[in-house]
N, C-alpha and C. Protein backbone atom coordinates (compact mmCIF):
# COMPACT_ATOMS: atom_id res chain seq x y z
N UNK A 1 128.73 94.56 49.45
CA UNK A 1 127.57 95.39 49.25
C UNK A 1 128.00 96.84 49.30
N UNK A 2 127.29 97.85 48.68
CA UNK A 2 127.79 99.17 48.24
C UNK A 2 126.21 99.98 48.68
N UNK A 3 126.01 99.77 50.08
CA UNK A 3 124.62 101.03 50.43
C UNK A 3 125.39 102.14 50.07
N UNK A 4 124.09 103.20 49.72
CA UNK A 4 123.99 104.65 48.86
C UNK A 4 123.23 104.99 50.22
N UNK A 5 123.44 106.50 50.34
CA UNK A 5 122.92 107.06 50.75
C UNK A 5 122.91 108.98 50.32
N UNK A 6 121.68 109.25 50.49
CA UNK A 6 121.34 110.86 49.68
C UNK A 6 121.57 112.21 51.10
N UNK A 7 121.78 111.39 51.48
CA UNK A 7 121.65 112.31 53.24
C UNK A 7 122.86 112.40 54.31
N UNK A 8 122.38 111.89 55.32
CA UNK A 8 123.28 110.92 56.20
C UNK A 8 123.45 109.70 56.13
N UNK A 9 124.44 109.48 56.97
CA UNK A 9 124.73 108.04 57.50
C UNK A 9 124.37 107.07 58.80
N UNK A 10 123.38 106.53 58.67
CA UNK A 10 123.02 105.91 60.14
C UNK A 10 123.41 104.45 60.47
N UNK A 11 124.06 104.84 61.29
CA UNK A 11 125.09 103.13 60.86
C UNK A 11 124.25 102.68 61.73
N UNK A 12 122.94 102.08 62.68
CA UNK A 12 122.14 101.42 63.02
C UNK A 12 121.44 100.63 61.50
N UNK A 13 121.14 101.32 60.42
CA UNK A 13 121.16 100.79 59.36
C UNK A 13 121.71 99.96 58.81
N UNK A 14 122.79 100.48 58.79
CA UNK A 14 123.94 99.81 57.55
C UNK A 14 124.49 98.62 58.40
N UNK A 15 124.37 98.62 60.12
CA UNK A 15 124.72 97.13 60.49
C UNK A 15 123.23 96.13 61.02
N UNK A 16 122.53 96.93 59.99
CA UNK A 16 121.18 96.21 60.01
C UNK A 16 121.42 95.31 59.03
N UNK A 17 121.68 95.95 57.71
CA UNK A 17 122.29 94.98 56.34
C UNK A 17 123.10 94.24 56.53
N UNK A 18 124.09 94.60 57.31
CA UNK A 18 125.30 93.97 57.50
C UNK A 18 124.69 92.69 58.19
N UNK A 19 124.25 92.67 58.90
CA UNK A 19 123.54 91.63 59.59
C UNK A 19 122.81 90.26 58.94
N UNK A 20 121.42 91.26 58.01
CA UNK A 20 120.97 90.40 56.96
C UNK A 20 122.14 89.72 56.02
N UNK A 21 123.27 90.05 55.81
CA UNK A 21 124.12 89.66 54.96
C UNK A 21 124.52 88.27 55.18
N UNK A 22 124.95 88.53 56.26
CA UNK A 22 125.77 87.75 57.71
C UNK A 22 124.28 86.29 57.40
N UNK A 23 123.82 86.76 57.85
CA UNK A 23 122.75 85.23 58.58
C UNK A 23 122.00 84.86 57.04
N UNK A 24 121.83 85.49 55.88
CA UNK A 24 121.01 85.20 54.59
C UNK A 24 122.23 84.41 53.72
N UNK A 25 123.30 84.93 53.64
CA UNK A 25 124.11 84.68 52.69
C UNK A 25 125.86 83.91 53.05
N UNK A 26 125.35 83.68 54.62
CA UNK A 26 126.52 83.08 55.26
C UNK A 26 127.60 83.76 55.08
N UNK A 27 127.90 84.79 55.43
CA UNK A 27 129.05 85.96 55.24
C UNK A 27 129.19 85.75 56.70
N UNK A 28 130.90 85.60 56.79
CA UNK A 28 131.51 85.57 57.64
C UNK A 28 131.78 86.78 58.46
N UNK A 29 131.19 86.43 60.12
CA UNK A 29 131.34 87.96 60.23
C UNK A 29 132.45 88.76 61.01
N UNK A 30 133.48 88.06 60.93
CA UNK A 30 135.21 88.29 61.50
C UNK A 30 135.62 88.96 60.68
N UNK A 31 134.73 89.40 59.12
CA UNK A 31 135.64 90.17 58.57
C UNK A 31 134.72 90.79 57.44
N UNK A 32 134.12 92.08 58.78
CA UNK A 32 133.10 92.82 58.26
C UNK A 32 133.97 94.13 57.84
N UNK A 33 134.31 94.72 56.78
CA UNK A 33 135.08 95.61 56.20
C UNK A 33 133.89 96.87 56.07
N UNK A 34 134.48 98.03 55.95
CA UNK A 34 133.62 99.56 56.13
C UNK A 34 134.72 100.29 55.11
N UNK A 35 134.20 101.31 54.22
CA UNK A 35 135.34 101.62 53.56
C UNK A 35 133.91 102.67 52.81
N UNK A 36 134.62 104.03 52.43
CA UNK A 36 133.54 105.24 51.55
C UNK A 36 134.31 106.29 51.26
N UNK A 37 134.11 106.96 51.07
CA UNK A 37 134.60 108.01 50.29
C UNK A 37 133.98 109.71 50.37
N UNK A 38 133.98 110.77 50.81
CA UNK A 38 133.66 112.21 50.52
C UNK A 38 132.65 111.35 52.04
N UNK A 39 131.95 112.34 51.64
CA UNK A 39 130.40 111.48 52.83
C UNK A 39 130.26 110.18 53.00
N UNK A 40 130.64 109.33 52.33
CA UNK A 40 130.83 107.59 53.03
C UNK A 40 131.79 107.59 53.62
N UNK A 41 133.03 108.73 53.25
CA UNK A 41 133.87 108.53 54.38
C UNK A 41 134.26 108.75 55.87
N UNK A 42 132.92 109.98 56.37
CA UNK A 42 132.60 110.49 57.13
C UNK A 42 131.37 109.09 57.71
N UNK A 43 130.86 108.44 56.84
CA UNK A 43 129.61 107.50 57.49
C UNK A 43 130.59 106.08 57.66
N UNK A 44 131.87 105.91 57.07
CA UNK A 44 132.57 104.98 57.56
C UNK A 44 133.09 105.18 59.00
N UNK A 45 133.38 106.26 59.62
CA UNK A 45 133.93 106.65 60.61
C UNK A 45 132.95 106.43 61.75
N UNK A 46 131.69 107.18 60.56
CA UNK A 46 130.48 107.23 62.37
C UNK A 46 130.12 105.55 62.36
N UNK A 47 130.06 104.37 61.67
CA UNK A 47 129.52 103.48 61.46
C UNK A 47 130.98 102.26 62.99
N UNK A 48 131.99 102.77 62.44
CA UNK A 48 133.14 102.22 63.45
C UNK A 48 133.35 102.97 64.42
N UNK A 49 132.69 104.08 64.35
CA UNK A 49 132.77 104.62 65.93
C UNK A 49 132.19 104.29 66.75
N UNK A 50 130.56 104.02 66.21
CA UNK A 50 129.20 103.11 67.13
C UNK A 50 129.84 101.87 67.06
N UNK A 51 130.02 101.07 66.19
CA UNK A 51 130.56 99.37 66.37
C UNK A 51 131.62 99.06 66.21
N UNK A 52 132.70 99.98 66.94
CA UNK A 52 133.97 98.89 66.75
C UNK A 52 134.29 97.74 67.31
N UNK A 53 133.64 97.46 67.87
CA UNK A 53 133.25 95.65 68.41
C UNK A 53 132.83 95.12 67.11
N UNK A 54 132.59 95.43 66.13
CA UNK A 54 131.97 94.46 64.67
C UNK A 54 132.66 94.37 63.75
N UNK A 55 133.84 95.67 63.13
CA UNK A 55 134.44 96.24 62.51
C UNK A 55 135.94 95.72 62.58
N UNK A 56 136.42 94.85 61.43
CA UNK A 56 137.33 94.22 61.09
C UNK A 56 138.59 95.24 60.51
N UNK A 57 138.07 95.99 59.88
CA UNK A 57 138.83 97.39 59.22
C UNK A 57 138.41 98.36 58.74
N UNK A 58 138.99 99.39 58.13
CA UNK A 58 138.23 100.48 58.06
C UNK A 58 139.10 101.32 56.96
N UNK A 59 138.82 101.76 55.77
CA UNK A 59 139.30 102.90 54.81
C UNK A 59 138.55 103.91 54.54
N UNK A 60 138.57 105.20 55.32
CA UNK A 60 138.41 106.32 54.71
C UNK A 60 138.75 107.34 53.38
N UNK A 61 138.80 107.60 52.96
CA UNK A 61 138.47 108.41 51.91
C UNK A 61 138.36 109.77 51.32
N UNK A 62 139.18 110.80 51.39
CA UNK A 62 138.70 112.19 51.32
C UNK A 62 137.37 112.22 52.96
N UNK A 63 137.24 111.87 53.67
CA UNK A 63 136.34 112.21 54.66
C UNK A 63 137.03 113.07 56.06
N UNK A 64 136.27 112.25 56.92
CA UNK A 64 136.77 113.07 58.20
C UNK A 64 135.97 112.20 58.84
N UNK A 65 135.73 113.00 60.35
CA UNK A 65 135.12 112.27 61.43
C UNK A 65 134.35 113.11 62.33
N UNK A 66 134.00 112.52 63.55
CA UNK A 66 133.44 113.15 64.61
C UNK A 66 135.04 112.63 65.98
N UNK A 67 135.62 113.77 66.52
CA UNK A 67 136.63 113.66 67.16
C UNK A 67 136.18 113.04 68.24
N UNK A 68 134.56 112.70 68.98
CA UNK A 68 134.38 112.50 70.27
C UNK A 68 134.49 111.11 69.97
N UNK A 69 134.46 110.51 68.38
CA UNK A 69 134.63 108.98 68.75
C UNK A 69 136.36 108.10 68.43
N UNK A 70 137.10 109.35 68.61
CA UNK A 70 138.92 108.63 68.10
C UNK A 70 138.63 107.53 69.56
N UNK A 71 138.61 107.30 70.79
CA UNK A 71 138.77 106.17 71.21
C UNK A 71 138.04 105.58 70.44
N UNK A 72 137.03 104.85 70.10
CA UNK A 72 136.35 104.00 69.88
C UNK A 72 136.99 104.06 68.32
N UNK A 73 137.19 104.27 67.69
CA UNK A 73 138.40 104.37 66.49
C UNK A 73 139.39 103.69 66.43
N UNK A 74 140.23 103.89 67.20
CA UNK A 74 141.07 103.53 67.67
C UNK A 74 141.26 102.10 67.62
N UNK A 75 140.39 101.22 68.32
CA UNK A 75 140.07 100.24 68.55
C UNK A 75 139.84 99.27 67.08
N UNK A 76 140.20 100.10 65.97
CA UNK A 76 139.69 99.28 64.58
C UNK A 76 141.34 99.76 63.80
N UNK A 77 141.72 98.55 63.30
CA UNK A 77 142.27 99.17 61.57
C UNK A 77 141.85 100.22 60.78
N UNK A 78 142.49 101.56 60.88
CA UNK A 78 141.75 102.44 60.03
C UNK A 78 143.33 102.89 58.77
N UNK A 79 142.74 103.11 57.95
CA UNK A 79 143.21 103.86 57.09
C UNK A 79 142.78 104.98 55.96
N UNK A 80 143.42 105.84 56.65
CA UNK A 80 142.73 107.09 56.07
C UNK A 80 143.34 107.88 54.74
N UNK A 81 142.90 108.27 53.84
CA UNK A 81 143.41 108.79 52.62
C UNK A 81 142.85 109.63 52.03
N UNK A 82 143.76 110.97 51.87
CA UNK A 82 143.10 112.18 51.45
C UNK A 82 144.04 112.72 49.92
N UNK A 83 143.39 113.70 49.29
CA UNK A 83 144.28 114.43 48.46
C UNK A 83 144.92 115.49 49.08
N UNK A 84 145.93 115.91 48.50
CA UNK A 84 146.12 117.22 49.27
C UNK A 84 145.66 118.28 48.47
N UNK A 85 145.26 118.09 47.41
CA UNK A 85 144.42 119.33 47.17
C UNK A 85 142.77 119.43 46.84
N UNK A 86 142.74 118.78 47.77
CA UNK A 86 141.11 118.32 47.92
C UNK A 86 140.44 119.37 48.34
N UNK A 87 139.59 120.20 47.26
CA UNK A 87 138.91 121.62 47.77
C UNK A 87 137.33 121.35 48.06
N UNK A 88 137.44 120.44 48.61
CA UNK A 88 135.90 119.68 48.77
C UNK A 88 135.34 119.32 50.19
N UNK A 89 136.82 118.97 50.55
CA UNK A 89 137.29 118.10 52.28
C UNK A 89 138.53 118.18 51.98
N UNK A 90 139.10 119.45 52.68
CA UNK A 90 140.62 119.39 53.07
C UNK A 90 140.95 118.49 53.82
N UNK A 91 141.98 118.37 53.17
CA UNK A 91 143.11 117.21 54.18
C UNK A 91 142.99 117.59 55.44
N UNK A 92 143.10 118.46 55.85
CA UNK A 92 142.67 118.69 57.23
C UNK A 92 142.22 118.04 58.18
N UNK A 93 140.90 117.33 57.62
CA UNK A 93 139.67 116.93 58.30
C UNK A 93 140.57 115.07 58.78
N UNK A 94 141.36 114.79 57.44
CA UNK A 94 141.97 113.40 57.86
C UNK A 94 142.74 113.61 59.03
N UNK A 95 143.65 114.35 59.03
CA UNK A 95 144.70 114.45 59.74
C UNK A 95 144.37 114.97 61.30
N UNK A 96 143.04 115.80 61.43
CA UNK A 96 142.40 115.82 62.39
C UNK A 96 142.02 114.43 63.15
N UNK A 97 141.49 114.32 62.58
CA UNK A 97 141.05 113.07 62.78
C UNK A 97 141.86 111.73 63.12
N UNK A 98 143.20 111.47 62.42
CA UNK A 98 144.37 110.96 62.91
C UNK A 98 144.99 111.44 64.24
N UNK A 99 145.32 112.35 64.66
CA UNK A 99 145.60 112.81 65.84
C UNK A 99 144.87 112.95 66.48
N UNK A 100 143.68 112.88 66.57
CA UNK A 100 142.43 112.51 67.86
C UNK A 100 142.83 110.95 68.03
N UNK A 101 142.08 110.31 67.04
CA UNK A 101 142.89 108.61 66.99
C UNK A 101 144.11 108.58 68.38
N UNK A 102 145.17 109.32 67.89
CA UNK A 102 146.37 109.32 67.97
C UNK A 102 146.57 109.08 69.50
N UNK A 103 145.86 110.44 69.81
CA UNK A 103 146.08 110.65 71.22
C UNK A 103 145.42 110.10 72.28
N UNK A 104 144.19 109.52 71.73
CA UNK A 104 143.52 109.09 72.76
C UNK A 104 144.07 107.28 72.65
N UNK A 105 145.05 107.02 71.84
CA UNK A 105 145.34 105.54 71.88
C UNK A 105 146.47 105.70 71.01
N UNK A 106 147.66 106.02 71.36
CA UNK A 106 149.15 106.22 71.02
C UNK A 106 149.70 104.86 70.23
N UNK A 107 149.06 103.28 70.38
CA UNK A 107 149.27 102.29 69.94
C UNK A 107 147.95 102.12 68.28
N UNK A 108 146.94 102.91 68.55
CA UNK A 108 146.50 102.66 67.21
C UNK A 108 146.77 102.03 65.92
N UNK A 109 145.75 101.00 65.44
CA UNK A 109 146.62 101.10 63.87
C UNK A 109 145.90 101.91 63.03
N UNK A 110 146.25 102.95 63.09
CA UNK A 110 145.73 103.77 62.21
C UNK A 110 146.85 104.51 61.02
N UNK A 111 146.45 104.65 59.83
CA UNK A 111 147.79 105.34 59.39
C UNK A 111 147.44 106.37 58.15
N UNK A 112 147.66 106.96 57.75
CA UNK A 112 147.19 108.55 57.14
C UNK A 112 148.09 108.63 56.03
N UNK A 113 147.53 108.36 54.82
CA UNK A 113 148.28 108.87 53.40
C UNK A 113 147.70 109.91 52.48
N UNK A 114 148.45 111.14 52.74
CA UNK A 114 148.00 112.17 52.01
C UNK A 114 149.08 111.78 50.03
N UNK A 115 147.62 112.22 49.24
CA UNK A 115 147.99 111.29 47.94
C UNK A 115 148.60 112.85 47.09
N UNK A 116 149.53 113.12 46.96
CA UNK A 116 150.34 114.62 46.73
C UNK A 116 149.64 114.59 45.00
N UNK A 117 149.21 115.77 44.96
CA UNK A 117 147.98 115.84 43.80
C UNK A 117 147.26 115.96 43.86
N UNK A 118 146.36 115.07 44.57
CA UNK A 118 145.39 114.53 44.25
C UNK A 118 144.26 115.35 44.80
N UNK A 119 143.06 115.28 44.28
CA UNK A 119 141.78 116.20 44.11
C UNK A 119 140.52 115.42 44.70
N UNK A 120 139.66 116.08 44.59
CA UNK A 120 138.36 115.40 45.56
C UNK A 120 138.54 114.10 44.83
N UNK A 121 138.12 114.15 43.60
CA UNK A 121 137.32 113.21 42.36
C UNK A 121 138.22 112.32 41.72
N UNK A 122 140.06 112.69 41.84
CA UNK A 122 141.21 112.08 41.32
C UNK A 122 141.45 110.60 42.39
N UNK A 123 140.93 110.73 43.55
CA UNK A 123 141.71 109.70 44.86
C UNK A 123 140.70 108.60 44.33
N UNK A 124 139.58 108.91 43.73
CA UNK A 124 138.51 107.44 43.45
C UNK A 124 139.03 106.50 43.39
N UNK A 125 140.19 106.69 42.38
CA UNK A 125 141.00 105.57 41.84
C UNK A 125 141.56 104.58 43.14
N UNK A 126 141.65 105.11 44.04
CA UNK A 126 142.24 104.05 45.35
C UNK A 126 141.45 103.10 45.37
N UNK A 127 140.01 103.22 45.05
CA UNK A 127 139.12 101.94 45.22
C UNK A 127 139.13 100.57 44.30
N UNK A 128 139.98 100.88 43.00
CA UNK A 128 141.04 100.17 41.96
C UNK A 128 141.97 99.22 42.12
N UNK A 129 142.69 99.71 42.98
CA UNK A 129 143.70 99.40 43.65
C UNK A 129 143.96 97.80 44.64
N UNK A 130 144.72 97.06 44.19
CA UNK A 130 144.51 95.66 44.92
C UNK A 130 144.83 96.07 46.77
N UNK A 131 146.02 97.15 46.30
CA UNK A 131 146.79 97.26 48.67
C UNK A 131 145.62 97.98 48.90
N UNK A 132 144.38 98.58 48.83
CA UNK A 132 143.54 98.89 49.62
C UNK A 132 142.65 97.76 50.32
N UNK A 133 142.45 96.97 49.48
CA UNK A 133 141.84 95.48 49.44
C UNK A 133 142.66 94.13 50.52
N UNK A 134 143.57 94.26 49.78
CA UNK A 134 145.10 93.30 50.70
C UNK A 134 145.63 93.81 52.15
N UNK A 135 145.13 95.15 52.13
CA UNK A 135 145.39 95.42 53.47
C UNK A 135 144.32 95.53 54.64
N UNK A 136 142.93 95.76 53.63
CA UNK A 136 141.64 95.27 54.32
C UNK A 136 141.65 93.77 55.33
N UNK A 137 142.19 92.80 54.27
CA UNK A 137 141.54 91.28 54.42
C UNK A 137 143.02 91.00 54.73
N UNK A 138 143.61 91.48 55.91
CA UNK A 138 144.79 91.11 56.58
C UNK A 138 144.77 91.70 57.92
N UNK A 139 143.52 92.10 58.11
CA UNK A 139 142.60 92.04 59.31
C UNK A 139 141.58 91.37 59.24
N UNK A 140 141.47 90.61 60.97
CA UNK A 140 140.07 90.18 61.06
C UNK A 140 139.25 90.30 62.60
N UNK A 141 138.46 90.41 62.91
CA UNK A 141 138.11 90.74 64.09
C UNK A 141 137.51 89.52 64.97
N UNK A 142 138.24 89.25 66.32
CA UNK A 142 137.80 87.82 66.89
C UNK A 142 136.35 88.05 67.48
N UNK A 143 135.53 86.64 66.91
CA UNK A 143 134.35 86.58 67.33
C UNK A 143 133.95 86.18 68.86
């Protein structure tokens, strides 16, 4: 499923769906995946920061985070991916955000690929890509 949102991100929502998904459509829920891009990638972060007890893995996107939740981060598969010439959401905001991760849980799997080129609107293409996918669903989270 691909929720839109025009605003924010309220991940009380989105693991409201997640939920309906789960119990309507028998979706397994050991391997509830979170993954967005510009502002989904920022609502992927806040969504595994509130539930990383639910959260199987995690791909960010040109985003960033809120630093008060790298423990609770921590605690998930994340992978984060920025352009480096992203004049939209500097790389910055990833790499921030990796070293909060970092420090507050030195064992993290978290891991940070800045894409040399690449532009707000050029990194889309990662969502194309089979190793974003293959490295998703090679996590799963015990129920």
């Amino acid at each position: 499923m691909a929720p839109q949102s025009h605003r924010k991100w309220e991940p009380d929502r989105v693991m409201e769906l997640v939920d309906y998904v789960i119990q309507h459509y028998n979706a397994d829920s050991s391997r509830v995946y979170v993954c967005g891009m510009s502002m989904g990638g920022y609502g992927t972060m806040h969504v595994v920061g509130k539930y990383p007890h639910r959260i199987a893995a995690a791909v960010a996107i040109c985003g960033g985070g809120d630093l008060n939740d790298a423990c609770n981060l921590g605690q998930v598969p994340i992978w984060l991916m920025h352009g480096s010439i992203d004049k939209i959401v500097p790389p910055s905001e990833s790499r921030k955000l990796y070293r909060a991760i970092k420090q507050c849980r030195d064992t993290a799997k978290v891991k940070l690929t800045i894409i040399k080129g690449g532009t707000h609107g050029s990194v889309e293409r990662v969502f194309h890509t089979p190793e974003m996918y293959e490295w998703m669903l090679e996590h799963t989270k015990n129920k």
